[in-house]
C-alpha atoms as a PDB file:
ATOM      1  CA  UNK A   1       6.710 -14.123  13.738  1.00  0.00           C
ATOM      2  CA  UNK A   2       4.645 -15.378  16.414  1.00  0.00           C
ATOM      3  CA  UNK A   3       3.348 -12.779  18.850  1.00  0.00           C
ATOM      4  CA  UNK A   4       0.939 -12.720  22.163  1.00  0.00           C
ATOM      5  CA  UNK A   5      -1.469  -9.420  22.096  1.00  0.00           C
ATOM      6  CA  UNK A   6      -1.532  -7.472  25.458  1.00  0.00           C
ATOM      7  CA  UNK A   7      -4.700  -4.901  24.050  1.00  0.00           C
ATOM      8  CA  UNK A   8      -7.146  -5.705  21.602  1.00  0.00           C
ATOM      9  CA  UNK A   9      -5.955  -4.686  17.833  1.00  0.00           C
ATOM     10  CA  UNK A  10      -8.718  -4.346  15.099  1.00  0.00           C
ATOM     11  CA  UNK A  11      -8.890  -7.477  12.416  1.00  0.00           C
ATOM     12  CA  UNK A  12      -5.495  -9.351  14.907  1.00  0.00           C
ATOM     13  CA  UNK A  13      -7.418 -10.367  17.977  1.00  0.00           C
ATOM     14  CA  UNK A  14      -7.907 -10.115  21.998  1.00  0.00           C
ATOM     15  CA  UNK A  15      -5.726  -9.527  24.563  1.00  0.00           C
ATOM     16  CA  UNK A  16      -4.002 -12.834  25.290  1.00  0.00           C
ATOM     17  CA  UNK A  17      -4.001 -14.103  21.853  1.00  0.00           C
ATOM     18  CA  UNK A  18      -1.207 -15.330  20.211  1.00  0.00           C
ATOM     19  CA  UNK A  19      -1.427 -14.816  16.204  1.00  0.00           C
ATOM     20  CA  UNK A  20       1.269 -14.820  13.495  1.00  0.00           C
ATOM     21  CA  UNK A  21       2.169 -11.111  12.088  1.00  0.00           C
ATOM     22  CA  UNK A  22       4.904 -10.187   9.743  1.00  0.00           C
ATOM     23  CA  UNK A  23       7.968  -9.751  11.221  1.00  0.00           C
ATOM     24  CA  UNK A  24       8.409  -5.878  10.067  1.00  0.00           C
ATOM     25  CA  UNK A  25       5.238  -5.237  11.629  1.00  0.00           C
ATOM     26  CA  UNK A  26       5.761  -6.994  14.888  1.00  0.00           C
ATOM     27  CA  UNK A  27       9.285  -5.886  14.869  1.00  0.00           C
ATOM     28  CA  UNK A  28       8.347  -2.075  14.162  1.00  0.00           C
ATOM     29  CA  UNK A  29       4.747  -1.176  15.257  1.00  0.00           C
ATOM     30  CA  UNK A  30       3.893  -4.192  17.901  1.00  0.00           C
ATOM     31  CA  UNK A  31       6.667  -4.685  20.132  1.00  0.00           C
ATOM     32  CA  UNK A  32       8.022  -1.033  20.114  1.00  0.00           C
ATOM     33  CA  UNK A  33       4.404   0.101  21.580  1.00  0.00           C
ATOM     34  CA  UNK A  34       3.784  -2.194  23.809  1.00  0.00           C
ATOM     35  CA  UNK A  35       1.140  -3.922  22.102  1.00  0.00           C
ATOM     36  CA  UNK A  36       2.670  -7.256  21.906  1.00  0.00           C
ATOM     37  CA  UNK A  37       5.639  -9.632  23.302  1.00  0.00           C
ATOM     38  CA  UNK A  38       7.008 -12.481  21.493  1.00  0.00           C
ATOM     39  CA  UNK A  39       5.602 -15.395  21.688  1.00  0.00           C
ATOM     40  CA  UNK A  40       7.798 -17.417  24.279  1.00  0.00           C
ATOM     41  CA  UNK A  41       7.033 -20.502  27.093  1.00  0.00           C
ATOM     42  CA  UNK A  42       8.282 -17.946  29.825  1.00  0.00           C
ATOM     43  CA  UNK A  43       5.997 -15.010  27.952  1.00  0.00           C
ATOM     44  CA  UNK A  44       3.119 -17.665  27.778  1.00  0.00           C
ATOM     45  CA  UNK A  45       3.385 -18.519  31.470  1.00  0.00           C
ATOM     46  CA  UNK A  46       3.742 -14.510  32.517  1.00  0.00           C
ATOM     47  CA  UNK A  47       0.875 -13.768  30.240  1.00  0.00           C
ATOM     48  CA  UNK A  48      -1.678 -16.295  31.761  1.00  0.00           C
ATOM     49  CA  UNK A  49      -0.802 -15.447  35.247  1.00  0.00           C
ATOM     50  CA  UNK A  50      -1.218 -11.381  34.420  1.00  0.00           C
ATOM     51  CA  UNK A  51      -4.519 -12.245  32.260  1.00  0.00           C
ATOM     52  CA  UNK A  52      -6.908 -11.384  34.583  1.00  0.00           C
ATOM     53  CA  UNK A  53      -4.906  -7.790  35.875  1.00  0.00           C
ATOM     54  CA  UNK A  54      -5.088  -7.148  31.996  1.00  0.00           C
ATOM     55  CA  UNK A  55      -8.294  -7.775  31.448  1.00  0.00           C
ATOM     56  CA  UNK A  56      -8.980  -5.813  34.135  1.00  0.00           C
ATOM     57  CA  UNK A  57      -7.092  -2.910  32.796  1.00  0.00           C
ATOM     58  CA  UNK A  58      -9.029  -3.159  29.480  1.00  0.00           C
ATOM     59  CA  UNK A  59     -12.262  -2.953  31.151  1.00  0.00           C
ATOM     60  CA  UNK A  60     -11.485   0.195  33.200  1.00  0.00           C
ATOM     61  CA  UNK A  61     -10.291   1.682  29.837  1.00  0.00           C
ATOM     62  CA  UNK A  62     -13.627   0.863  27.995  1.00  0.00           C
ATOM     63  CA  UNK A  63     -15.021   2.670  30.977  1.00  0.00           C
ATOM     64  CA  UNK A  64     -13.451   5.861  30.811  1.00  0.00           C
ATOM     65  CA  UNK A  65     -14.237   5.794  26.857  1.00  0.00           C
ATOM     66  CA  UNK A  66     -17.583   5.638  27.633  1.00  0.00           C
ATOM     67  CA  UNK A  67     -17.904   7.846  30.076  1.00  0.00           C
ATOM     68  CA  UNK A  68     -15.855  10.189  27.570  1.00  0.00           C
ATOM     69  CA  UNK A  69     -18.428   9.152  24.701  1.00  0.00           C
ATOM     70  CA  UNK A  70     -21.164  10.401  26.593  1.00  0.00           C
ATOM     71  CA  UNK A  71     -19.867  14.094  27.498  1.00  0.00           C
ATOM     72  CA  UNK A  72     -19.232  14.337  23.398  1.00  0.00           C
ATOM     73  CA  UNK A  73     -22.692  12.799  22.538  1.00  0.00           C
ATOM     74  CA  UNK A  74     -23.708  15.879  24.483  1.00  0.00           C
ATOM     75  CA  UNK A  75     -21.265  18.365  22.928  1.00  0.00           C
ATOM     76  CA  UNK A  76     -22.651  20.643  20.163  1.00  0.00           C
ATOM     77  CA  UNK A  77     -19.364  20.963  18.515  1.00  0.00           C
ATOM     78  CA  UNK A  78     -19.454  24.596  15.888  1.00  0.00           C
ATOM     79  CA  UNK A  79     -16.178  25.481  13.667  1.00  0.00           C
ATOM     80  CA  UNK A  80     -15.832  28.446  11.449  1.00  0.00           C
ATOM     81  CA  UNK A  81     -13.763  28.808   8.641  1.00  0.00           C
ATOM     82  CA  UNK A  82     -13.608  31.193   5.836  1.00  0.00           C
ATOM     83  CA  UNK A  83     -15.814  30.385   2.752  1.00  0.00           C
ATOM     84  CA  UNK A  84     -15.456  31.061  -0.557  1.00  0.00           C
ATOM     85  CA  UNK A  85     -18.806  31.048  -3.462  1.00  0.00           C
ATOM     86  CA  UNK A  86     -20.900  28.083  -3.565  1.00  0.00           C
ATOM     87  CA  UNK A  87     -20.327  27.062   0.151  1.00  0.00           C
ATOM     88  CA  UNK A  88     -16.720  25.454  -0.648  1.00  0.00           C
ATOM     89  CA  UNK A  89     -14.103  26.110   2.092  1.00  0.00           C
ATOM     90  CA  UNK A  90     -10.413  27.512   2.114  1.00  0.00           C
ATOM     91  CA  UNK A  91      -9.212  24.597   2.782  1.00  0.00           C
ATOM     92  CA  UNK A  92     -10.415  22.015   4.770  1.00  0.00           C
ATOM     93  CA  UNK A  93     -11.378  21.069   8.686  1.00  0.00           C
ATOM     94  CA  UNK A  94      -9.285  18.397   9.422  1.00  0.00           C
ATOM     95  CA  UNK A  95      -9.094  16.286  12.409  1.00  0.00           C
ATOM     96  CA  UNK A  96      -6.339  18.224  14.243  1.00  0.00           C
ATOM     97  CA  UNK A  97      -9.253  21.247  13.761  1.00  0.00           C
ATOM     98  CA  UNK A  98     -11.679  18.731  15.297  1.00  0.00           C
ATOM     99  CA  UNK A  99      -9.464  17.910  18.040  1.00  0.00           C
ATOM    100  CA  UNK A 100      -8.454  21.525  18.926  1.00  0.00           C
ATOM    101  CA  UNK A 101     -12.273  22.507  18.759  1.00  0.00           C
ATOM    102  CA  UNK A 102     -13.237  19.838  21.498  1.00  0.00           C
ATOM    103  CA  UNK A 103     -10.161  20.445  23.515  1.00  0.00           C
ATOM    104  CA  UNK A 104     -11.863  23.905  24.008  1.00  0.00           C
ATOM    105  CA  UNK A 105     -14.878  22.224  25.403  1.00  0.00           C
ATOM    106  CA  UNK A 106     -12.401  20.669  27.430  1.00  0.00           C
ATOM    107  CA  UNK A 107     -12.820  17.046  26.571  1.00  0.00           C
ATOM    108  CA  UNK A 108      -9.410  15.680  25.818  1.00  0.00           C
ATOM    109  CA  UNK A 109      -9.785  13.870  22.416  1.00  0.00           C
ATOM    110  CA  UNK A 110      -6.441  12.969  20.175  1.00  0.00           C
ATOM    111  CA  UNK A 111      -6.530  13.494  16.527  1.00  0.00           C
ATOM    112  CA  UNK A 112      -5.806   9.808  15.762  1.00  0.00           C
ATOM    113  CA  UNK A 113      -9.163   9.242  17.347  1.00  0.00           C
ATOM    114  CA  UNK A 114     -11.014  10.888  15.134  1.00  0.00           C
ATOM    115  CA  UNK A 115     -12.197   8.733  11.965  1.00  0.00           C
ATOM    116  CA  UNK A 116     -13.062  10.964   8.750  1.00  0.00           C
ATOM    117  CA  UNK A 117     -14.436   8.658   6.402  1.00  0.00           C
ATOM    118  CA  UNK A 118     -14.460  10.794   3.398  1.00  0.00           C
ATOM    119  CA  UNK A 119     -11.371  13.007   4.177  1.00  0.00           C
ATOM    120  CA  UNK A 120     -10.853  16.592   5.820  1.00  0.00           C
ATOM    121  CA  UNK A 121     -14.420  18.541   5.393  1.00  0.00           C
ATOM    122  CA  UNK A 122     -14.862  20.945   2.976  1.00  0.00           C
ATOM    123  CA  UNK A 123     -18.220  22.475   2.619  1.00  0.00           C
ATOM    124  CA  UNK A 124     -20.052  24.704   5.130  1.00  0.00           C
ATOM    125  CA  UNK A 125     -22.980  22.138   7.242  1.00  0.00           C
ATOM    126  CA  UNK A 126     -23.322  19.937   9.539  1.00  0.00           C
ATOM    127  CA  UNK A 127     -21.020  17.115   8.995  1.00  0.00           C
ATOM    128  CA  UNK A 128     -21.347  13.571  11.352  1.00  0.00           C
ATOM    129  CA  UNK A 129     -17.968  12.620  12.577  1.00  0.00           C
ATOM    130  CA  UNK A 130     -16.850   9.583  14.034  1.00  0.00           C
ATOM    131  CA  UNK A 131     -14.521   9.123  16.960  1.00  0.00           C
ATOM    132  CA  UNK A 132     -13.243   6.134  18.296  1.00  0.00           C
ATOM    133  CA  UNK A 133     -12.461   5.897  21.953  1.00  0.00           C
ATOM    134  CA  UNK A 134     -11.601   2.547  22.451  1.00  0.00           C
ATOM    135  CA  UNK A 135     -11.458  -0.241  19.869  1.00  0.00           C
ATOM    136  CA  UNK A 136     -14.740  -1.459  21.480  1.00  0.00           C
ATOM    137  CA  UNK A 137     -16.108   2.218  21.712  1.00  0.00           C
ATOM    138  CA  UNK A 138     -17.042   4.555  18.707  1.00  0.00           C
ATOM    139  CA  UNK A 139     -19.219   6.997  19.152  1.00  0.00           C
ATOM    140  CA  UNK A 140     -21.199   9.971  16.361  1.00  0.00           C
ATOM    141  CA  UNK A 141     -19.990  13.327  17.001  1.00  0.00           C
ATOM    142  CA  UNK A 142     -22.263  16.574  14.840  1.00  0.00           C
ATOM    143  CA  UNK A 143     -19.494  18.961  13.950  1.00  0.00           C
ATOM    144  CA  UNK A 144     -21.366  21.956  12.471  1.00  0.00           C
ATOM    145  CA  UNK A 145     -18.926  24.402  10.068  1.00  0.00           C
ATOM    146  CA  UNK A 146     -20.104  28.089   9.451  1.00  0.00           C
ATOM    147  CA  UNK A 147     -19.311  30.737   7.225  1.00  0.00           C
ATOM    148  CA  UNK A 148     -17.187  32.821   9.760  1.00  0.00           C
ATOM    149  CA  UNK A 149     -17.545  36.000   7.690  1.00  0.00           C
ATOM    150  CA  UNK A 150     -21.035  36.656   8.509  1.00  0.00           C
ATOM    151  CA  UNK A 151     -20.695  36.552  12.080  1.00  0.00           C
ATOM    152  CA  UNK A 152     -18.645  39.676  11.611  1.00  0.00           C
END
């Protein structure tokens, strides 16, 4: 199935590009979000005369990201959780903890934005977390976890 992109998708291509995908995957994920439109003359001729609104779009986009990027390079984020011997964690901080955590800084982050390379975390520390803002935007968060029975 032959699709045109209208954002930029990781490992697919730029906006304006027109790339083969499966068909479940443009059927289900692509053209249900918005992401694409098939790939017709009349889509071709709409897409070249919107290019430069688009790209336009995209630009103000990276913008805000970066602007965003720079309030959480700033942010000191600290979570506590309950700890058990040897500095392991009840469970885990996850990125809907992460999320919730900056919200309260009131920074609006998603939880789908938030990259945890190794999984949810699980020991007490400071842990470096990655967000990404933007597909051209990705920024290092510190998220320090404490032991929230000794503040008590």
């Amino acid at each position: 199935m032959q699709v045109i992109l209208l954002d930029k998708i990781g490992k697919l291509g730029d906006l304006g590009d027109t790339v083969n995908v499966k068909a479940g995957y443009g059927r289900n994920f692509l053209l249900p979000a918005g992401k694409a439109m098939l790939a017709t003359k009349e889509n071709l001729a709409i897409i070249e005369e919107q290019k430069a609104e688009l790209v336009k779009k995209m630009e103000e986009s990276k913008s805000k990201a970066i602007k965003r990027g720079e309030l959480l390079t700033e942010l000191v984020l600290s979570i506590s959780a309950k700890v058990g011997e040897e500095g392991k964690l009840f469970g885990s901080v996850g990125t809907q903890d992460i999320s919730d955590a900056i919200k309260q800084q009131s920074i609006e982050v998603e939880k789908k934005e938030i990259l945890l390379a190794d999984g949810p975390l699980r020991t007490v520390g400071t842990h470096k977390v990655a967000i990404r803002l933007h597909p051209d935007v990705t920024i290092e968060l510190e998220v320090l976890i404490v032991d929230d029975t000794k503040e008590s």
